[in-house]
C-alpha atoms as a PDB file:
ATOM      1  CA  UNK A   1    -159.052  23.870   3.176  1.00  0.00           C
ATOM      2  CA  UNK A   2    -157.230  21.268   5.237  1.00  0.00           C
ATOM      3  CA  UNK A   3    -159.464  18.005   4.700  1.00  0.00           C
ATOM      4  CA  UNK A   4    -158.808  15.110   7.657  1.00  0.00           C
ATOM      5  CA  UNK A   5    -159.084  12.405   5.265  1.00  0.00           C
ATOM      6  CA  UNK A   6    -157.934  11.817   1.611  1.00  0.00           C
ATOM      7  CA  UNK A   7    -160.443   9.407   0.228  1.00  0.00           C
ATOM      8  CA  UNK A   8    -163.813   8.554   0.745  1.00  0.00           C
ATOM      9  CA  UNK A   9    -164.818   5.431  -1.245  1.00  0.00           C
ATOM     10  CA  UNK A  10    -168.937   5.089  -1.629  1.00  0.00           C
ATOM     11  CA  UNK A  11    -169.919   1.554  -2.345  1.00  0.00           C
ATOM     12  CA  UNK A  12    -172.732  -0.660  -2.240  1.00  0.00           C
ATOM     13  CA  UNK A  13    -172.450  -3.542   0.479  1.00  0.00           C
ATOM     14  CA  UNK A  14    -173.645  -5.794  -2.647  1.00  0.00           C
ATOM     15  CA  UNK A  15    -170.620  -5.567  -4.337  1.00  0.00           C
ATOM     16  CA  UNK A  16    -168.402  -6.119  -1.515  1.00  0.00           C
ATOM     17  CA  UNK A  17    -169.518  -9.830  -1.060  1.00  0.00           C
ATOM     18  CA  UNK A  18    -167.220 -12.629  -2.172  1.00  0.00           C
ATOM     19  CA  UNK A  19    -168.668 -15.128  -5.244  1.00  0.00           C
ATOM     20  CA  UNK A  20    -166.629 -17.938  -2.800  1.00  0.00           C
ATOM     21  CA  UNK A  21    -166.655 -18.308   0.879  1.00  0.00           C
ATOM     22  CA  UNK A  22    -163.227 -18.464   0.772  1.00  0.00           C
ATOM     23  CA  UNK A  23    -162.365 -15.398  -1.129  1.00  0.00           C
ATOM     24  CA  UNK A  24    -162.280 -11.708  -0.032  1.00  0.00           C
ATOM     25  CA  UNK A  25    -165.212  -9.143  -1.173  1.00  0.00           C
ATOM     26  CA  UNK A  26    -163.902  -7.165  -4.310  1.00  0.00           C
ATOM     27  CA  UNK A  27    -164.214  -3.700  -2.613  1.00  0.00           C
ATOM     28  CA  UNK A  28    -162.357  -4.712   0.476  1.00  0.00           C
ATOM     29  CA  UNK A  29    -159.516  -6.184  -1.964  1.00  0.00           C
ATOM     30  CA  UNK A  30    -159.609  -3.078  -4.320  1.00  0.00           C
ATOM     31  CA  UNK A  31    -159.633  -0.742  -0.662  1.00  0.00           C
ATOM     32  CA  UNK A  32    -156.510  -2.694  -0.033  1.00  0.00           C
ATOM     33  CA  UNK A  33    -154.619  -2.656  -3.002  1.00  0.00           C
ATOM     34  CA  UNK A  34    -155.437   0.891  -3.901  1.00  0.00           C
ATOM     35  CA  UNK A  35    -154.154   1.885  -0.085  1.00  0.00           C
ATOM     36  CA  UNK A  36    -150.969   0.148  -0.639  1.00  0.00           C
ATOM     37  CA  UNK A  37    -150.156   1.968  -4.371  1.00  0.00           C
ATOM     38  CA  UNK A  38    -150.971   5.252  -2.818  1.00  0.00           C
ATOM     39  CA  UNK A  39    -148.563   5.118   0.192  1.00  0.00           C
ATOM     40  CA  UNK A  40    -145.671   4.265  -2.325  1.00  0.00           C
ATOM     41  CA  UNK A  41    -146.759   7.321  -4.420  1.00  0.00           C
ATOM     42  CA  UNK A  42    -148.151   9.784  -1.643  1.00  0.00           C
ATOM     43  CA  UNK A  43    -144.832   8.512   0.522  1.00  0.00           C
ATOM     44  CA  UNK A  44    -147.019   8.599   3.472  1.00  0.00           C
ATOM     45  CA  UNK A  45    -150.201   6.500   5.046  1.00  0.00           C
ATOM     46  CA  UNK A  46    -153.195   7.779   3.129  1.00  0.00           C
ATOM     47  CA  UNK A  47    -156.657   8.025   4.844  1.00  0.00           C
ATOM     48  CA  UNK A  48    -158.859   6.435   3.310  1.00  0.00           C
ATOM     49  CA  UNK A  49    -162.634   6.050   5.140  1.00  0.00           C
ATOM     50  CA  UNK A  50    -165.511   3.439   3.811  1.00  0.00           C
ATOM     51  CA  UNK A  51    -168.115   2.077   5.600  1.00  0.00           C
ATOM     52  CA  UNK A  52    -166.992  -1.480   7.112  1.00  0.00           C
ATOM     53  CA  UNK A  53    -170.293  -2.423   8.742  1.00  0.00           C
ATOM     54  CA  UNK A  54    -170.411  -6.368   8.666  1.00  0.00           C
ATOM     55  CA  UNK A  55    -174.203  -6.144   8.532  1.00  0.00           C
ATOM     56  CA  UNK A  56    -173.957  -5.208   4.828  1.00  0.00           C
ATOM     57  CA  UNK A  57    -176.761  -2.832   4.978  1.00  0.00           C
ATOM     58  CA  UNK A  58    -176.850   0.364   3.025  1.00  0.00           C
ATOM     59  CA  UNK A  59    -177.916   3.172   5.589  1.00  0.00           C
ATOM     60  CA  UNK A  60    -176.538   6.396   5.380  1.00  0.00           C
ATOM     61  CA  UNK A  61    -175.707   7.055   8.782  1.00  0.00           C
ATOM     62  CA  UNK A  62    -175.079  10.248  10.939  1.00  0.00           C
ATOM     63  CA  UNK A  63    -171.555   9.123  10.744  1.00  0.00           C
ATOM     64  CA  UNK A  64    -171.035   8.629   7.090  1.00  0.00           C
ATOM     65  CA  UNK A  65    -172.759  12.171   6.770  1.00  0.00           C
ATOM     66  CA  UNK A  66    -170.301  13.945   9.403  1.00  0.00           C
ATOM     67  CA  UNK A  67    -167.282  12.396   7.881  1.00  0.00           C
ATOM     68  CA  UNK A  68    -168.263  13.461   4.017  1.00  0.00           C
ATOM     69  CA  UNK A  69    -166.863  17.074   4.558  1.00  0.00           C
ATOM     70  CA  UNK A  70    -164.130  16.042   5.890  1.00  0.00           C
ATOM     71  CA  UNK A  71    -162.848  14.263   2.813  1.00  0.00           C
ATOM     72  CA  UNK A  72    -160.771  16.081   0.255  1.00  0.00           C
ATOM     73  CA  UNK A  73    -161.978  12.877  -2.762  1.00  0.00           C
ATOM     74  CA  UNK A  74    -165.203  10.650  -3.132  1.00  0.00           C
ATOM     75  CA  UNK A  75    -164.411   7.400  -5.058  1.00  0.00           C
ATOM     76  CA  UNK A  76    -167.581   5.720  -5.974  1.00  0.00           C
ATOM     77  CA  UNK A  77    -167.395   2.056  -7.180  1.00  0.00           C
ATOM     78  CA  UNK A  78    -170.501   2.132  -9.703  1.00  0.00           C
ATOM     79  CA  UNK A  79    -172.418  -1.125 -10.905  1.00  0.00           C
ATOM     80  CA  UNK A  80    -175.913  -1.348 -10.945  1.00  0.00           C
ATOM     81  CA  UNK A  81    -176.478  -2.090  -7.692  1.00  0.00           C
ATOM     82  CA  UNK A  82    -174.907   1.416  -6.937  1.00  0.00           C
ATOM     83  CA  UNK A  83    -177.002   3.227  -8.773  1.00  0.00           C
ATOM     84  CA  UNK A  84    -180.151   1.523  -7.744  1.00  0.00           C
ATOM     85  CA  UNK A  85    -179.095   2.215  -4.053  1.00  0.00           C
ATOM     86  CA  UNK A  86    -180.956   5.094  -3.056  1.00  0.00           C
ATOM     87  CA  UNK A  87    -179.033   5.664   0.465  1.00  0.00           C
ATOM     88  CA  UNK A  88    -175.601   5.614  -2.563  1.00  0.00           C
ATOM     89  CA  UNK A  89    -177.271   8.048  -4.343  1.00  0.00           C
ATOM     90  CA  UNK A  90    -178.163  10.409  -1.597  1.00  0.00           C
ATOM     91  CA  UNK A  91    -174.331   9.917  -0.606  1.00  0.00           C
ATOM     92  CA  UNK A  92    -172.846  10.884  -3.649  1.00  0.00           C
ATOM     93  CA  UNK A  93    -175.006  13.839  -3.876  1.00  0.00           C
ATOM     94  CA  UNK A  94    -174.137  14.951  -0.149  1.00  0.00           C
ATOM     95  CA  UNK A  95    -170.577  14.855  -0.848  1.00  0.00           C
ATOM     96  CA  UNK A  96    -171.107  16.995  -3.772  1.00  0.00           C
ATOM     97  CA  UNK A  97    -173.206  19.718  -1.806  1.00  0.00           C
ATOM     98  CA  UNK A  98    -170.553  19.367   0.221  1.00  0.00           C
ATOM     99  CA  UNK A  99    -167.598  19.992  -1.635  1.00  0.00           C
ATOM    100  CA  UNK A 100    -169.311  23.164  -3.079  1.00  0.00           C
ATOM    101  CA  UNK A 101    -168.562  24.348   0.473  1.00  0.00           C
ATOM    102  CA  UNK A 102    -165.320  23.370   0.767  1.00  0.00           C
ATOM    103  CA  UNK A 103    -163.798  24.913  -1.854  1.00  0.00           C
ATOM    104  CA  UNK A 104    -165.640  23.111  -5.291  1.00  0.00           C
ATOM    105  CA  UNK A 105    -166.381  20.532  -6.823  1.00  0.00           C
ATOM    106  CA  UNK A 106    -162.656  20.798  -8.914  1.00  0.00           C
ATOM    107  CA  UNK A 107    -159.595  22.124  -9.101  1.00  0.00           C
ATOM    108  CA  UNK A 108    -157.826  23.118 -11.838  1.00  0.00           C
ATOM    109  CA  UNK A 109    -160.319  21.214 -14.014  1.00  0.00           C
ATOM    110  CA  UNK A 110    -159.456  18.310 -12.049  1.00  0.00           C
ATOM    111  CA  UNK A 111    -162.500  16.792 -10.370  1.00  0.00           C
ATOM    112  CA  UNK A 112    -162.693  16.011  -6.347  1.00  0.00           C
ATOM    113  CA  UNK A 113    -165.413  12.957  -7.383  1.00  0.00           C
ATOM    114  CA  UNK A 114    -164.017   9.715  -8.944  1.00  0.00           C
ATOM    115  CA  UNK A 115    -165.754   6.838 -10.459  1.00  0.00           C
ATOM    116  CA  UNK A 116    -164.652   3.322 -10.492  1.00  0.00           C
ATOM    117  CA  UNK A 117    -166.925   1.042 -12.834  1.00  0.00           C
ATOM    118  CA  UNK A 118    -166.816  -2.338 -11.166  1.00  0.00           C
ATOM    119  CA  UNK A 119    -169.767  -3.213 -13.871  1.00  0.00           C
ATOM    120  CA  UNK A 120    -171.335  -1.084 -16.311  1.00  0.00           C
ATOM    121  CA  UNK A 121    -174.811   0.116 -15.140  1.00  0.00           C
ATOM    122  CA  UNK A 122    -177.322   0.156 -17.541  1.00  0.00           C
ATOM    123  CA  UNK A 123    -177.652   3.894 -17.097  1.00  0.00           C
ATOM    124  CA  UNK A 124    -176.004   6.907 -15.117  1.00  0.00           C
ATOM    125  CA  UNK A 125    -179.074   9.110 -14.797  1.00  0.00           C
ATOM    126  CA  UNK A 126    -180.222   9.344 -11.257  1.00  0.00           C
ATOM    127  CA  UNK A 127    -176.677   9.690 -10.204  1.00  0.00           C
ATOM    128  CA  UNK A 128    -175.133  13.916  -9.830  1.00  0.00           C
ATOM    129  CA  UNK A 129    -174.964  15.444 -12.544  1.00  0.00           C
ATOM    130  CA  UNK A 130    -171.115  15.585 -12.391  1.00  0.00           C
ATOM    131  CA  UNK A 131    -170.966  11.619 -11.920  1.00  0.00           C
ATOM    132  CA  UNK A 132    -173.042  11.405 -15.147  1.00  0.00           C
ATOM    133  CA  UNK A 133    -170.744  13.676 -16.626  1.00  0.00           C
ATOM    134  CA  UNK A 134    -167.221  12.958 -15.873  1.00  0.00           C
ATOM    135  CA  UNK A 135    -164.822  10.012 -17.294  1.00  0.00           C
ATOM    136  CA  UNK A 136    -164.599   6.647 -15.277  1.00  0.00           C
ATOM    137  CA  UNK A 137    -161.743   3.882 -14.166  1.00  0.00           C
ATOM    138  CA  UNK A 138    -163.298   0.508 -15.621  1.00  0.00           C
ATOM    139  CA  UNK A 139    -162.054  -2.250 -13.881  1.00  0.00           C
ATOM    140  CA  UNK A 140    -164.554  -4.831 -16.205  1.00  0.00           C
ATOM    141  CA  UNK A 141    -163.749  -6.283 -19.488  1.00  0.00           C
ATOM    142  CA  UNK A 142    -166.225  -7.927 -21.876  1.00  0.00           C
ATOM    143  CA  UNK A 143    -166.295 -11.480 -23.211  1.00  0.00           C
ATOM    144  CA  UNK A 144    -166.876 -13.085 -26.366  1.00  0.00           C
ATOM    145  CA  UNK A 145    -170.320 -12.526 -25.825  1.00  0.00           C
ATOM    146  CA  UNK A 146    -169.990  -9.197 -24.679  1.00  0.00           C
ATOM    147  CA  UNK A 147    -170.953  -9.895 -21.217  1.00  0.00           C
ATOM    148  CA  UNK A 148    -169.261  -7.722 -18.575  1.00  0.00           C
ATOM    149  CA  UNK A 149    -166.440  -9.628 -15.901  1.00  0.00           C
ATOM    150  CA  UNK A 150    -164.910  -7.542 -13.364  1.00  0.00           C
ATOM    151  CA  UNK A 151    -161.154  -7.280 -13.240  1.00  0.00           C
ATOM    152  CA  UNK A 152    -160.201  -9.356 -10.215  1.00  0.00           C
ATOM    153  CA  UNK A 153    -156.546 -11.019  -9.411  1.00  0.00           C
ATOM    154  CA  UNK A 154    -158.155 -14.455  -8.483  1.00  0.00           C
ATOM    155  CA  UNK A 155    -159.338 -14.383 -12.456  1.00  0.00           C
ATOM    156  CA  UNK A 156    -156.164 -15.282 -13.646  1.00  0.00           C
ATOM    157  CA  UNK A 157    -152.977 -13.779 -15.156  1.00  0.00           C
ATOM    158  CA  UNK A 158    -154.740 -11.298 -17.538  1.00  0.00           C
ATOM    159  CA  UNK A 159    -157.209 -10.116 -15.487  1.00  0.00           C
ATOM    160  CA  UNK A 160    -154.601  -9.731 -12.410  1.00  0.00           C
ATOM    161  CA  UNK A 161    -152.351  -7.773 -15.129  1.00  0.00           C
ATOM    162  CA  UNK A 162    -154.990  -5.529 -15.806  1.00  0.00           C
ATOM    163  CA  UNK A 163    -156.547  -5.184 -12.642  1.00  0.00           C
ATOM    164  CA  UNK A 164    -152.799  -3.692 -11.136  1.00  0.00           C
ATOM    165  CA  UNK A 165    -152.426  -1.350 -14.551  1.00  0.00           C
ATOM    166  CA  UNK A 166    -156.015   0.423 -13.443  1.00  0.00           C
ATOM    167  CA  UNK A 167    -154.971   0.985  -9.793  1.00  0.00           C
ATOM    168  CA  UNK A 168    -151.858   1.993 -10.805  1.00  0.00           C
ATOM    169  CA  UNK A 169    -153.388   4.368 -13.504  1.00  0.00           C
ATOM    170  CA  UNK A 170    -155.864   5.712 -10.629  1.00  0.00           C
ATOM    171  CA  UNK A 171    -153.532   5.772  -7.957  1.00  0.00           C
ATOM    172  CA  UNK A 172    -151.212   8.392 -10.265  1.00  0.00           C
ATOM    173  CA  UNK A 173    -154.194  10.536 -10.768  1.00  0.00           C
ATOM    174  CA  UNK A 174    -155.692  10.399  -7.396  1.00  0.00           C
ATOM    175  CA  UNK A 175    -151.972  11.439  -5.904  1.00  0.00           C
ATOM    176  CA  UNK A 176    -151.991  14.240  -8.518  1.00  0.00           C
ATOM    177  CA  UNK A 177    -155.108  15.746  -7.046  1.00  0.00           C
ATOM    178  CA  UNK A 178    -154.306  15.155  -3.562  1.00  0.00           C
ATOM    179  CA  UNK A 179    -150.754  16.968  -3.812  1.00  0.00           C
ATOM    180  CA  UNK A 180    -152.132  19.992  -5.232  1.00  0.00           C
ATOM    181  CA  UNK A 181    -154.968  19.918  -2.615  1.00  0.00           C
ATOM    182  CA  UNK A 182    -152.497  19.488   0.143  1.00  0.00           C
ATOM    183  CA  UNK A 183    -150.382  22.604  -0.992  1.00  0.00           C
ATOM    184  CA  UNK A 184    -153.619  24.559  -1.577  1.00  0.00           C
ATOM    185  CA  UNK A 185    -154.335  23.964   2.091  1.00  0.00           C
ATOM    186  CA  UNK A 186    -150.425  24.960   3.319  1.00  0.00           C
ATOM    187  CA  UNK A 187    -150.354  28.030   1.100  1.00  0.00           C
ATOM    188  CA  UNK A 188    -154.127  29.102   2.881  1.00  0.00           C
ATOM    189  CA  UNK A 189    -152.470  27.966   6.299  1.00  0.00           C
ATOM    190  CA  UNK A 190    -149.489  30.333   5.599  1.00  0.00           C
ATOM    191  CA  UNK A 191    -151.037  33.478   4.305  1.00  0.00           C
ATOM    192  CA  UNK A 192    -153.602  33.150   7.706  1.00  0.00           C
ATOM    193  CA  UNK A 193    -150.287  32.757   9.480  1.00  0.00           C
ATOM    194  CA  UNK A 194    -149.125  36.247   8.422  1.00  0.00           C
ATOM    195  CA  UNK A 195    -151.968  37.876   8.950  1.00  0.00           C
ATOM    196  CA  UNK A 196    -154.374  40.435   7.154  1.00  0.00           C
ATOM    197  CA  UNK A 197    -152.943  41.615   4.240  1.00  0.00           C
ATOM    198  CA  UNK A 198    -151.450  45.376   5.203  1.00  0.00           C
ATOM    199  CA  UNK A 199    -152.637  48.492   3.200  1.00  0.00           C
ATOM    200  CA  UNK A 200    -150.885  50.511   1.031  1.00  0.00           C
ATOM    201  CA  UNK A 201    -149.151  53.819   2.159  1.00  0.00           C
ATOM    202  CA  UNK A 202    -149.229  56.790  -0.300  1.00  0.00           C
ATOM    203  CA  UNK A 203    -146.050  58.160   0.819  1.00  0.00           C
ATOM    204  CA  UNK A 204    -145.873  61.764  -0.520  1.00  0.00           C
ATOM    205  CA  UNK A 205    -143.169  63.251  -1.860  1.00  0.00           C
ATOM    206  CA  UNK A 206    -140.414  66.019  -0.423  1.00  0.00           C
ATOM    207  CA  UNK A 207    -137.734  68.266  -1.300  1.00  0.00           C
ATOM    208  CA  UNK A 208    -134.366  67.593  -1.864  1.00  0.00           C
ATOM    209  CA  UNK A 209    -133.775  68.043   1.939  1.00  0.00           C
ATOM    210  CA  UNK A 210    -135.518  65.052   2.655  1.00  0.00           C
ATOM    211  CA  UNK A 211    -135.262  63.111  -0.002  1.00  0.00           C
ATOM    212  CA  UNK A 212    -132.139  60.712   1.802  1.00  0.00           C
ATOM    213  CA  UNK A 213    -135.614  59.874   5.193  1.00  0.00           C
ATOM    214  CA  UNK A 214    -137.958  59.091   2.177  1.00  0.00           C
ATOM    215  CA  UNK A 215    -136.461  56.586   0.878  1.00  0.00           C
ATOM    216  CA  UNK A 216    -135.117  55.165   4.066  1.00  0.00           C
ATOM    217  CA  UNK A 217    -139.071  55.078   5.349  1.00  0.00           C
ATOM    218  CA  UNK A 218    -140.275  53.667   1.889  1.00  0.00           C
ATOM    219  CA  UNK A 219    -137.931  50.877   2.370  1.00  0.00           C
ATOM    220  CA  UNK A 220    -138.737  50.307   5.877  1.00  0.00           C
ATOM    221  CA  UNK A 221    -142.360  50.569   5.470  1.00  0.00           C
ATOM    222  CA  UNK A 222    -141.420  47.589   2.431  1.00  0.00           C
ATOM    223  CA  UNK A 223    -139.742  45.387   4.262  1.00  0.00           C
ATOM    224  CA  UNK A 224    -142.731  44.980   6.865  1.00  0.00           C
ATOM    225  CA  UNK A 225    -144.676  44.038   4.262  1.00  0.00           C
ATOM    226  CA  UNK A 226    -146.506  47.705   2.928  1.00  0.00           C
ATOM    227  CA  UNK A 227    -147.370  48.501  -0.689  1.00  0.00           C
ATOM    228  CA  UNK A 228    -145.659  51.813  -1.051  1.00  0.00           C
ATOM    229  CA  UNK A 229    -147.168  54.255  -3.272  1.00  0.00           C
ATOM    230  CA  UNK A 230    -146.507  55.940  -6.106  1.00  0.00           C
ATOM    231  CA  UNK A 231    -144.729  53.273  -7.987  1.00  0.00           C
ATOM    232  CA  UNK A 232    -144.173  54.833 -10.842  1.00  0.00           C
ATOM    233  CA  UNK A 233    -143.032  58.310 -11.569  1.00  0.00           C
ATOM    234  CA  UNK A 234    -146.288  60.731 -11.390  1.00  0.00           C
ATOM    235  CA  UNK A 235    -147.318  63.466 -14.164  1.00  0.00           C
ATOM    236  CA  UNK A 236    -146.330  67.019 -13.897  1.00  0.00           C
ATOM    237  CA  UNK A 237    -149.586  68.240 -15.545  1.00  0.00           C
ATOM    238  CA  UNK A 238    -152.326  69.079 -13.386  1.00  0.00           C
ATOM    239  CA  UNK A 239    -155.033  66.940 -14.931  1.00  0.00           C
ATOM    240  CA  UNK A 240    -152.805  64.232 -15.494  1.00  0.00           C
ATOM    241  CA  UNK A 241    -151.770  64.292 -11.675  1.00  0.00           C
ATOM    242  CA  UNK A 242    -155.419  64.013 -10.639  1.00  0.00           C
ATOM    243  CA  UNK A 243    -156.144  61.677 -12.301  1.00  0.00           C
END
């Protein structure tokens, strides 16, 4: 399936607002960044969709619902505000539903849902069960005290450091999946292009006379795209020939 968008990301509006008035909301900055890495690895825009609303409210809308099928990757950016948020919830588990219609949930073991932990949440439970499940991008370390602090580039050197390393490692994976979805979707698009798939002609077999126009017709009837059988050289036995 040919998706209209590449990514999807699924955040709570909590996590998007800035500790300073003067600084920019850590989803809006990570939305950025992570566009920027994959046009240098896609070589092309990406689309990326998330839900800009300045209100800050977490609603899930007719329009977040319509545009959930159309995306080939959910990226959810977990804390525990996101899993608290039932309308984030009910998001994730849409897209899900959805992608079971669209062709899965994976491909090729690779999963369509990513998760980005801007905090750890105290648990993954009410999230799908493939969320729960599945391997996440942290983008937190832990102090001395063993206190969570998100990776962000205002933090300092360090953090900044590791903050690029994760969107680079997530950027590489995300174009990974995205590229084999992409040719998935050209190599459906070409096989509708040529049609039904013809049937196979059981082309019987002649006498010497004619021997010269089979093989002429088998070829013909090959290069226009017909399985041509027999294949093989048949049995001279009767049974064996029946069967």
């Amino acid at each position: 399936m040919r998706f209209k968008r590449h990514l999807f990301i699924s955040y709570t509006h909590k996590d998007n607002k800035p500790l300073l008035s003067d600084a920019e909301g850590w989803v809006s900055r990570f939305h950025k960044t992570l566009g920027v890495v994959l046009e240098q690895r896609l070589g092309r825009m990406p689309e990326i969709w998330r839900d800009e609303r300045l209100q800050g409210n977490d609603v899930f809308t007719p329009e977040i619902m319509a545009r959930l099928p159309e995306s080939a990757v959910l990226l959810a950016v977990v804390s525990e505000g996101y899993v608290a948020s039932k309308w984030c919830r009910d998001e994730a588990q849409a897209f899900c539903e959805a992608a079971e219609q669209t062709g899965g949930l994976t491909r090729d073991n690779k999963s369509r849902v990513f998760k980005v932990f801007k905090a750890p949440p105290a648990t993954l439970d009410p999230l799908p069960a493939v969320m729960r499940e599945m391997t996440g991008y942290n983008f937190f370390e832990r102090n001395a005290d063993n206190a969570p602090k998100e990776l962000d580039p205002d933090f300092g050197k360090e953090s900044r450091a590791k903050y690029i390393d994760q969107i680079m490692t997530l950027a590489f994976h995300l174009t990974s999946l995205i590229n084999d979805l992409e040719s998935e979707a050209a190599n459906d698009q070409s096989a509708a292009d040529a049609g039904p798939a013809k049937p196979a002609v059981y082309l019987a077999e002649c006498d010497h006379d004619r021997s010269a126009d089979r093989s002429e017709l088998a070829i013909d009837l090959a290069v226009r795209g017909y399985r041509v059988l027999p294949n093989r050289e048949l049995p001279r036995g009767e049974a064996a020939y029946r069967q």
